[in-house]
N, C-alpha and C. Protein backbone atom coordinates (compact mmCIF):
# COMPACT_ATOMS: atom_id res chain seq x y z
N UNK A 1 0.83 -1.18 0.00
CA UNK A 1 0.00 0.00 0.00
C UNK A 1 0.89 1.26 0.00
N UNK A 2 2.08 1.12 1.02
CA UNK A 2 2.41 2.37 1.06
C UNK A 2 3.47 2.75 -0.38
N UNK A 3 3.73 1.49 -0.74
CA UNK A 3 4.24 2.04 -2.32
C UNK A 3 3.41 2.50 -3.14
N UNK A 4 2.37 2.04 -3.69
CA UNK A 4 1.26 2.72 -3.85
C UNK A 4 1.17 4.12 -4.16
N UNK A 5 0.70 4.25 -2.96
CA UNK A 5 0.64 5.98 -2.41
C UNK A 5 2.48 6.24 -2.71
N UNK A 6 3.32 6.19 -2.34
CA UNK A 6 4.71 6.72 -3.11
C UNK A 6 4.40 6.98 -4.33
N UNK A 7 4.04 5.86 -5.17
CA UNK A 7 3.65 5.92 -6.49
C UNK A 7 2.96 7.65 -7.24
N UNK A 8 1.83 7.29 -6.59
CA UNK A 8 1.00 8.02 -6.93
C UNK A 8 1.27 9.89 -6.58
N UNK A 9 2.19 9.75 -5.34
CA UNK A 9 2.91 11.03 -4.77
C UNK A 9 3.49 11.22 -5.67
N UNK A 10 4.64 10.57 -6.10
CA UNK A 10 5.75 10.85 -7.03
C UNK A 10 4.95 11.28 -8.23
N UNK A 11 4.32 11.28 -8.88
CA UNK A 11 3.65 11.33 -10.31
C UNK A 11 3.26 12.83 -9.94
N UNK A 12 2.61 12.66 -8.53
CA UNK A 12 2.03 14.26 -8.60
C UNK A 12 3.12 15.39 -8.48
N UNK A 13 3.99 15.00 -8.19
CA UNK A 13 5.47 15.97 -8.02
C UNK A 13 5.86 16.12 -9.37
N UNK A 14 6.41 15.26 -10.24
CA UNK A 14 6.99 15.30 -11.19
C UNK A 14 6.09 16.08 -12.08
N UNK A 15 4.40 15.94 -11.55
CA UNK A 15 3.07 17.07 -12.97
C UNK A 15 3.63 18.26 -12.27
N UNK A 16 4.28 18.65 -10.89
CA UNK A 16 4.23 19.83 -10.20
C UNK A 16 5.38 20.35 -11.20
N UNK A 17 6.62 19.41 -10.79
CA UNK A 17 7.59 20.25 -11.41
C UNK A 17 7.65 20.59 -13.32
N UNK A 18 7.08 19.31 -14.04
CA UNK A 18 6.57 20.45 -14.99
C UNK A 18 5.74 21.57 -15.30
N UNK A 19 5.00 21.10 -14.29
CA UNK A 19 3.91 22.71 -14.34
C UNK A 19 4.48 23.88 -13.79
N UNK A 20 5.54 23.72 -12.73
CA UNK A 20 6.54 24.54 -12.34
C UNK A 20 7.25 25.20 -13.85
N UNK A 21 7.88 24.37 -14.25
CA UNK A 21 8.69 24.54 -15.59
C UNK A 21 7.81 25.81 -16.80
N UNK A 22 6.77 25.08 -16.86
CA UNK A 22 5.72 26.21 -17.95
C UNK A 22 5.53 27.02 -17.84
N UNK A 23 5.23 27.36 -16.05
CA UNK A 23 4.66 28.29 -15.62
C UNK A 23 6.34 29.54 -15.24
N UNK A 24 7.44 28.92 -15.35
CA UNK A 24 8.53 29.49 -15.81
C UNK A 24 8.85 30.32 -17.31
N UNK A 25 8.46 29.59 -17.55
CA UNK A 25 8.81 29.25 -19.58
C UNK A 25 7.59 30.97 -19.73
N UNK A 26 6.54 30.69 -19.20
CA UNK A 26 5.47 32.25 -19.38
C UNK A 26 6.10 33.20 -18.70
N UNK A 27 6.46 33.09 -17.54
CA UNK A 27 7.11 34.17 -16.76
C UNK A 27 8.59 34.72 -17.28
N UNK A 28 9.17 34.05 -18.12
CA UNK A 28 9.99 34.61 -18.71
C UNK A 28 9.42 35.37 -20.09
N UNK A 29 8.05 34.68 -20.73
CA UNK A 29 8.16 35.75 -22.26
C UNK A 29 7.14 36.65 -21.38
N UNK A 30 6.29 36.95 -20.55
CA UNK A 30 5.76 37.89 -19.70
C UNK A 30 6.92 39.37 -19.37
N UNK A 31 7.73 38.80 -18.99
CA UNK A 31 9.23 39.63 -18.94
C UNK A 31 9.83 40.31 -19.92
N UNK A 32 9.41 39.41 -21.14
CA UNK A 32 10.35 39.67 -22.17
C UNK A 32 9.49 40.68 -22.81
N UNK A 33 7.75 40.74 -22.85
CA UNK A 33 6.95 41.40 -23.31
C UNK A 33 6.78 42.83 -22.52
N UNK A 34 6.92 42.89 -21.18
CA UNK A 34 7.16 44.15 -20.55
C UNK A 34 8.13 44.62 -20.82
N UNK A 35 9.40 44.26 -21.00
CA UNK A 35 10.89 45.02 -21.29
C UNK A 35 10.39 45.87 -22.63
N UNK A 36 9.83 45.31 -23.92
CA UNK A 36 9.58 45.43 -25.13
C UNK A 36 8.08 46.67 -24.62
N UNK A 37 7.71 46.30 -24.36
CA UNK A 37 6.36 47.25 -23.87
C UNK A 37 7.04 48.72 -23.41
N UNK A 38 8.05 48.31 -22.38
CA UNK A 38 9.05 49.70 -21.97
C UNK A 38 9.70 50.29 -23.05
N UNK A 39 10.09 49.82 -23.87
CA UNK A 39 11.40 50.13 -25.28
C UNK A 39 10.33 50.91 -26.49
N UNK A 40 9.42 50.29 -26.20
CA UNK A 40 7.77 50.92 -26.95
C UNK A 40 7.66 52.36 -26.51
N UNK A 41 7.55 52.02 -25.65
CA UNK A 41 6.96 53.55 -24.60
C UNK A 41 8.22 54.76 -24.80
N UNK A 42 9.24 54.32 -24.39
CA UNK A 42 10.27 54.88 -24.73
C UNK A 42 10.88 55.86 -25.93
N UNK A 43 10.38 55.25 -26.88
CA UNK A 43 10.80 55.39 -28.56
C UNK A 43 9.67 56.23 -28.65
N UNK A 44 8.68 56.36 -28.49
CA UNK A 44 7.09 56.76 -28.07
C UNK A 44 7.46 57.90 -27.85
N UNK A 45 8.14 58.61 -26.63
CA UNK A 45 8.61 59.40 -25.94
C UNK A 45 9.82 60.05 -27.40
N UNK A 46 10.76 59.86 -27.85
CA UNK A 46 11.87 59.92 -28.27
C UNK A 46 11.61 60.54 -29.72
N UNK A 47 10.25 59.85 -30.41
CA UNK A 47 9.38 60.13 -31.63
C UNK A 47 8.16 61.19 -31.42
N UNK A 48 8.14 62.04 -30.00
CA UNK A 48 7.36 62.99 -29.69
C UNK A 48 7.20 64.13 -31.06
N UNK A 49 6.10 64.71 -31.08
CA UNK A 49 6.39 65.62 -32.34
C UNK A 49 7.09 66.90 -31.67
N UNK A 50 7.49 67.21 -32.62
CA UNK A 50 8.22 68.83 -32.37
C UNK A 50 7.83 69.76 -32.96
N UNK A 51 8.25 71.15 -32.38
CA UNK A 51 7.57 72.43 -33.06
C UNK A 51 8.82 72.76 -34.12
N UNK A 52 8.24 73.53 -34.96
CA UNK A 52 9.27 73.63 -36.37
C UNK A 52 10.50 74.73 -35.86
N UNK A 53 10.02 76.04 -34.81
CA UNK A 53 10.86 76.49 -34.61
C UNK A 53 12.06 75.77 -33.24
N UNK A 54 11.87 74.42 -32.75
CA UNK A 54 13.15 73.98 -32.08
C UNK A 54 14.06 73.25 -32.92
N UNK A 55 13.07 72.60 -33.97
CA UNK A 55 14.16 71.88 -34.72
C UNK A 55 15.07 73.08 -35.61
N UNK A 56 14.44 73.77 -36.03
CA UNK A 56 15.18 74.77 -36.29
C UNK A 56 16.34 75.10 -35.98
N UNK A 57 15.66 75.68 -34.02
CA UNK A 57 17.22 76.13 -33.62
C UNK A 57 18.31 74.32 -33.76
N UNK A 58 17.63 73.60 -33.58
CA UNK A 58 18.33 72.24 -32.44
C UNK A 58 19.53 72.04 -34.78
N UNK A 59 18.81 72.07 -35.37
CA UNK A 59 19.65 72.11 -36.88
C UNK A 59 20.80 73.52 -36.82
N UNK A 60 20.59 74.30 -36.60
CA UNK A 60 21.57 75.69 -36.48
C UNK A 60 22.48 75.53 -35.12
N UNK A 61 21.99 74.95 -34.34
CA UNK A 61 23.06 74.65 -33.61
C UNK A 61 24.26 73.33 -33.95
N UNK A 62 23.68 72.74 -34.58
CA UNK A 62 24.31 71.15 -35.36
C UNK A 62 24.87 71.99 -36.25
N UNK A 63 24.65 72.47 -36.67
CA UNK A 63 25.45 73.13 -37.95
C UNK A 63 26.75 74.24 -37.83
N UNK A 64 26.65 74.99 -36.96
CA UNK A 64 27.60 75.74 -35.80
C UNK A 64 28.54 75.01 -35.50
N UNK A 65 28.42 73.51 -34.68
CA UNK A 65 29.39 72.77 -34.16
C UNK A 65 30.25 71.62 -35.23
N UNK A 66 29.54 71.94 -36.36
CA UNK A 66 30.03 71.03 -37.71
C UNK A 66 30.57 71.87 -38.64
N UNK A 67 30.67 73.07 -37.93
CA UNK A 67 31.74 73.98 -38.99
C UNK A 67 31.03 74.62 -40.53
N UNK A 68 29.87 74.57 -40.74
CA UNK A 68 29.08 74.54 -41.62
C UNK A 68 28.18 75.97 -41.63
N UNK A 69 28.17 76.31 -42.37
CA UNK A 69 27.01 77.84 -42.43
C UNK A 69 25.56 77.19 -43.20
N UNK A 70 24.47 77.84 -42.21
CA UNK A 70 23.20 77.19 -42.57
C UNK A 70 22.86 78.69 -43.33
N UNK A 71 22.61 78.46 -44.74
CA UNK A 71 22.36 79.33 -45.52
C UNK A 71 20.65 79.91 -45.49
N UNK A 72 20.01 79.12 -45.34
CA UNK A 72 18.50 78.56 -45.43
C UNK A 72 17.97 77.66 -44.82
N UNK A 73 16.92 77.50 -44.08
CA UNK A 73 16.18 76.71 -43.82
C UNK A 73 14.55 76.80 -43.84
N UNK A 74 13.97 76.20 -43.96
CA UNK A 74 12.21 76.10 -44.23
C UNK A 74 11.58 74.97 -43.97
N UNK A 75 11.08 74.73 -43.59
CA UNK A 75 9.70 73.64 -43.23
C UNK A 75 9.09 73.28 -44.46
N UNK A 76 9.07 71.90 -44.86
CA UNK A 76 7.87 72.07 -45.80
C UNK A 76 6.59 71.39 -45.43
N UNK A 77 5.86 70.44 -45.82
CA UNK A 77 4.29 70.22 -46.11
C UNK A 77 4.31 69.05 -45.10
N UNK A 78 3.88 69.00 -44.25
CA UNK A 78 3.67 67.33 -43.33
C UNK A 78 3.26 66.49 -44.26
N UNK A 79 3.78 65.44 -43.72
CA UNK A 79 3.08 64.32 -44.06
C UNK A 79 2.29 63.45 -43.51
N UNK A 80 1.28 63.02 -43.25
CA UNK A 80 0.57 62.31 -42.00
C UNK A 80 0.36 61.62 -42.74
N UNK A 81 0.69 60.25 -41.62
CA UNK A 81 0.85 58.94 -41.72
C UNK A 81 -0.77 58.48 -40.62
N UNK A 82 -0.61 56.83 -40.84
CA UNK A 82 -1.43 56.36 -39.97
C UNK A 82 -0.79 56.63 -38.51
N UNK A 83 0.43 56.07 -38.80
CA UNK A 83 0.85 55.97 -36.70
C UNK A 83 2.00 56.95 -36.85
N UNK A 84 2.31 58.01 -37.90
CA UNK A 84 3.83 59.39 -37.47
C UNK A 84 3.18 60.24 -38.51
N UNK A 85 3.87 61.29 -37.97
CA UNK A 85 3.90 62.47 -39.11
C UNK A 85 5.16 63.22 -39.67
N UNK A 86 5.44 62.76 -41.06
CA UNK A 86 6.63 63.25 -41.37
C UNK A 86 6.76 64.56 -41.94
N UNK A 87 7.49 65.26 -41.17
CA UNK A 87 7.71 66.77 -41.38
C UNK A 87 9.40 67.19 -42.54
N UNK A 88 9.62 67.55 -43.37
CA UNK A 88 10.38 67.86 -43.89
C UNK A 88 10.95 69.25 -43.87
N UNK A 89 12.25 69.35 -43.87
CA UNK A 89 12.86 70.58 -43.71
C UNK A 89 14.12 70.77 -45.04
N UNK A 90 13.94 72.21 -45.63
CA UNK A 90 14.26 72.52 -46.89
C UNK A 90 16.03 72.88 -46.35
N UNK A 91 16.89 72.87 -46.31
CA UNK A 91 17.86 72.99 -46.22
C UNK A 91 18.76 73.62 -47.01
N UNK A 92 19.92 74.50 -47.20
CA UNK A 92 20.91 75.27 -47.77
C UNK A 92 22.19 75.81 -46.93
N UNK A 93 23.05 75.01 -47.02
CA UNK A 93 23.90 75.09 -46.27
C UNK A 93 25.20 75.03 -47.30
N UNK A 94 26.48 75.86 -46.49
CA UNK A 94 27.07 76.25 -47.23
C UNK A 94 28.93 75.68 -46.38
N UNK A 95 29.80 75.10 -46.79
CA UNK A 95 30.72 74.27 -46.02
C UNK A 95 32.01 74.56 -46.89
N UNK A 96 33.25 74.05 -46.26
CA UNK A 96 34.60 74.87 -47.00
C UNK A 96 34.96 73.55 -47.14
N UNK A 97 34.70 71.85 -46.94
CA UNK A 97 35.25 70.56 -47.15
C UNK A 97 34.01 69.67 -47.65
N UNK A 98 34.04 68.67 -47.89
CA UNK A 98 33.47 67.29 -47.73
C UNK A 98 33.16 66.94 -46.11
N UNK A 99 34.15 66.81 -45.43
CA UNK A 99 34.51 66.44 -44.09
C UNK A 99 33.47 67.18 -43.89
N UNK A 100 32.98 68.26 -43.33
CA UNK A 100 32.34 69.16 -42.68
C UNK A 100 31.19 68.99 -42.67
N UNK A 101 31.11 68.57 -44.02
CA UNK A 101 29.49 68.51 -44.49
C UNK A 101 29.26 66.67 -43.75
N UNK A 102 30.01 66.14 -44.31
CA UNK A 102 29.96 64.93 -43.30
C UNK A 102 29.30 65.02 -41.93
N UNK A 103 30.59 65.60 -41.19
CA UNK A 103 30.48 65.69 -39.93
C UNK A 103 28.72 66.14 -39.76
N UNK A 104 28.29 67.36 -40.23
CA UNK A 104 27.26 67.88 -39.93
C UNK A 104 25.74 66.59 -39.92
N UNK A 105 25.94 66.04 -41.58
CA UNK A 105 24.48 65.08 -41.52
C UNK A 105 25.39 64.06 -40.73
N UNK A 106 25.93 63.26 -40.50
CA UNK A 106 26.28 62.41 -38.96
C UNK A 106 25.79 62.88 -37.89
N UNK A 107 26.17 64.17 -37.83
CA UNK A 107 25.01 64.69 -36.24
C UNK A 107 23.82 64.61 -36.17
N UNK A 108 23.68 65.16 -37.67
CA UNK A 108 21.68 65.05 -37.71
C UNK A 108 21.19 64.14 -37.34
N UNK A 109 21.65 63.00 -38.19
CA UNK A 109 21.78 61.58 -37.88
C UNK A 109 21.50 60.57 -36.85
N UNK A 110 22.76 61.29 -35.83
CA UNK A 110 22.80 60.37 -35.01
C UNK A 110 22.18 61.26 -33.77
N UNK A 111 21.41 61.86 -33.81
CA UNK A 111 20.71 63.07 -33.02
C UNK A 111 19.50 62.09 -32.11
N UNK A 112 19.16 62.28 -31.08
CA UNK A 112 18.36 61.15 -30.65
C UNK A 112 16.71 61.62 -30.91
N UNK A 113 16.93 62.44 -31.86
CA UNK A 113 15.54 62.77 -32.10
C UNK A 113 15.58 61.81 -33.69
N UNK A 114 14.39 61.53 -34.43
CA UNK A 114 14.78 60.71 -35.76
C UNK A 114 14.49 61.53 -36.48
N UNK A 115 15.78 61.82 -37.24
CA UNK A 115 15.63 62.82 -38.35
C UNK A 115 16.03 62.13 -39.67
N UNK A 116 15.88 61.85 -40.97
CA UNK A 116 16.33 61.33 -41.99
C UNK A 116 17.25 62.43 -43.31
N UNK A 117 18.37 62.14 -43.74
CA UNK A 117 18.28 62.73 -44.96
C UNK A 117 17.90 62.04 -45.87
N UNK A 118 16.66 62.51 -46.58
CA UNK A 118 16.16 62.50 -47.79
C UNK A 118 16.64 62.55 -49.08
N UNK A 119 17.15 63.82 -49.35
CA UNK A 119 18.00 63.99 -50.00
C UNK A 119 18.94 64.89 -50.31
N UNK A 120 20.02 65.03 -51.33
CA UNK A 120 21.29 65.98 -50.94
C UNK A 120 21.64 66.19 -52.39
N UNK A 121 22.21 67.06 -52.76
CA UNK A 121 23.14 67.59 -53.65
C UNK A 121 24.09 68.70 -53.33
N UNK A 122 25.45 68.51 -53.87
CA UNK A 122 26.53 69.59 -53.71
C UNK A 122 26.85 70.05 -54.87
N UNK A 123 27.34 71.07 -54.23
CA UNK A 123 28.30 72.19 -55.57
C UNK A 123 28.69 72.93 -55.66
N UNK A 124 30.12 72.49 -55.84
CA UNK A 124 30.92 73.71 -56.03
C UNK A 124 30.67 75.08 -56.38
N UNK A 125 31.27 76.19 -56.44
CA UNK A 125 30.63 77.43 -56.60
C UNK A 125 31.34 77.55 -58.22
N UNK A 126 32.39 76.61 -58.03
CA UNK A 126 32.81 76.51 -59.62
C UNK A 126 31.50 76.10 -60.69
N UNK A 127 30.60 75.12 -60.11
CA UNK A 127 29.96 74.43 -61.31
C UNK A 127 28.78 75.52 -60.95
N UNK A 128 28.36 75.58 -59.77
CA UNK A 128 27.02 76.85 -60.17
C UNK A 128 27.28 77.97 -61.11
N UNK A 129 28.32 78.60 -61.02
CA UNK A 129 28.71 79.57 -62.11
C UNK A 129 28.83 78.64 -63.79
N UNK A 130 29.10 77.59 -63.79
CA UNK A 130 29.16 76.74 -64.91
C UNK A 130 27.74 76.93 -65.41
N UNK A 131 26.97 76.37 -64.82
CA UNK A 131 25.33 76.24 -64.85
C UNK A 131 25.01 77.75 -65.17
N UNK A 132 25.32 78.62 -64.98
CA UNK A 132 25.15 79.70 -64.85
C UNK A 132 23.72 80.33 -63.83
N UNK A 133 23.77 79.75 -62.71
CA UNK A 133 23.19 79.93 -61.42
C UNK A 133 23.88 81.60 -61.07
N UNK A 134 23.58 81.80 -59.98
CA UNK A 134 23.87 83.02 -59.34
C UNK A 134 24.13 82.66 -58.02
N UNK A 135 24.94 82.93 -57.55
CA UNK A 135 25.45 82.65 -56.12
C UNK A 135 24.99 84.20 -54.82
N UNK A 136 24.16 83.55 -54.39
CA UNK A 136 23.42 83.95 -53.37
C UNK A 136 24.44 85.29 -52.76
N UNK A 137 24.44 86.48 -52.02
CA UNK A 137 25.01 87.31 -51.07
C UNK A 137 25.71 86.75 -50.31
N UNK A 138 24.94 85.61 -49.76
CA UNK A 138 25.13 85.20 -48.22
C UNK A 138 26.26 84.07 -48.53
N UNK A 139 26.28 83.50 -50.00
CA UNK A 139 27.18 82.02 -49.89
C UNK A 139 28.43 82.60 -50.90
N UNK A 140 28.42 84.09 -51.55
CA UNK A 140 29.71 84.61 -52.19
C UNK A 140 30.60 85.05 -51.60
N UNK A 141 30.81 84.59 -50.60
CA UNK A 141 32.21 85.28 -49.99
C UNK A 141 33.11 83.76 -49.30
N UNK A 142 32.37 83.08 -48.74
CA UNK A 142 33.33 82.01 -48.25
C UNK A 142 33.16 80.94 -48.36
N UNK A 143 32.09 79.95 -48.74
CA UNK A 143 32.15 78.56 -48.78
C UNK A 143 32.24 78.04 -50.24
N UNK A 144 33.09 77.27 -50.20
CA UNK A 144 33.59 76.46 -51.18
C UNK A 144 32.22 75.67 -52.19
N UNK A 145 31.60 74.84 -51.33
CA UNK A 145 30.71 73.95 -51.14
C UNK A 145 29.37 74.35 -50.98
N UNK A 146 28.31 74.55 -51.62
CA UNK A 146 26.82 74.46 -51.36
C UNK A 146 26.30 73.12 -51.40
N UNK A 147 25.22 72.94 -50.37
CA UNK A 147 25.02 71.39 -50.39
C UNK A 147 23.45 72.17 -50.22
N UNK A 148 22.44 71.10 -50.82
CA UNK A 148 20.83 71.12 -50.40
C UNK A 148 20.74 70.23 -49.92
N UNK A 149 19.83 70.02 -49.56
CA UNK A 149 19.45 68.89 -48.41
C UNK A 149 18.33 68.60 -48.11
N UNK A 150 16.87 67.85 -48.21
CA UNK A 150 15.76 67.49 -47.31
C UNK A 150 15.99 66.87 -46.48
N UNK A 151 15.92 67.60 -45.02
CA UNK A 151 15.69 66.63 -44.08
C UNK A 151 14.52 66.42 -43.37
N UNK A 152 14.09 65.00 -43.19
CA UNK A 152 12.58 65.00 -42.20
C UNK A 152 13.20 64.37 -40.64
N UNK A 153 11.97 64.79 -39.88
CA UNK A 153 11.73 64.76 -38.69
C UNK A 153 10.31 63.70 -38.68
N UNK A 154 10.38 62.24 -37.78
CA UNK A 154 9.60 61.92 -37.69
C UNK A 154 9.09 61.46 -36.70
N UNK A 155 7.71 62.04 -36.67
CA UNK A 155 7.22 62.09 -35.08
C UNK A 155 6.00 61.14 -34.74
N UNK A 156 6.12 60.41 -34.11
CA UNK A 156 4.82 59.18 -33.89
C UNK A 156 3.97 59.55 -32.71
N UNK A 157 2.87 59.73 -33.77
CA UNK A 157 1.13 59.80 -32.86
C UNK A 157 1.25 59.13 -31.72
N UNK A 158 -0.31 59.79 -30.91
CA UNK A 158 -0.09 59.29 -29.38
C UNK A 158 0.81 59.32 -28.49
């Protein structure tokens, strides 16, 4: 008899400790789904929208510390999305290297707000005069380099 009952003990231990085990196995993706829920919230926070005149300054100051003269800047047309709204900014900036101009979209870049370049073109002040463009007041006296630029800012709803 009393093996029996051992028997029957033991069986119920061994359903315990797998049910122990499962009920592990959830408590870890439970964990794994709150961490991810936090990193959500977070990015949430990080993708806040912004007003056109900080990005503004927060670009003229990036541009200051990248050695770069911001010739122009403008806002253009949102874009609304289902879950962000992408805001674009008209750019004209004016730089004496490659490097510089580098340095500068790397900051944008890696800025913890999400900004994208869109798109870019450079040019010499040699080939705008080629083209027979006119070189602006503000970019005839010292930069080598005119670069355009779209950059967006993208900011997620809620």
């Amino acid at each position: 008899i009393s093996l029996i009952i051992y028997g029957i003990q033991n069986k119920k231990v061994e359903s315990l400790h797998v049910n122990k085990g499962v009920e592990l196995k959830k408590n870890e993706v439970l964990n794994e789904i709150s961490r991810s829920e936090k990193a959500i919230k977070l990015y949430k926070n990080l993708l806040s929208q912004k007003d056109a005149p900080s990005v503004m300054n927060m670009i003229s100051d990036i541009a200051r510390d990248s050695n770069v003269r911001l010739i122009s800047i403008r806002p253009g047309n949102e874009e609304n999305q289902p879950l962000y709204v992408k805001t674009p900014f008209v750019l004209v900036i004016g730089a004496d290297s490659y490097h510089a101009i580098g340095k500068f979209i790397s900051s944008i870049e890696n800025n913890s707000d999400a900004y994208f370049v869109d798109a870019i073109s450079i040019m010499s002040q040699e080939e705008i005069r080629t083209e027979g463009k006119e070189l602006t007041e503000v970019s005839k006296p010292t930069n080598k380099l005119i670069v355009n630029l779209i950059l967006s800012i993208i900011a997620f709803k809620g």
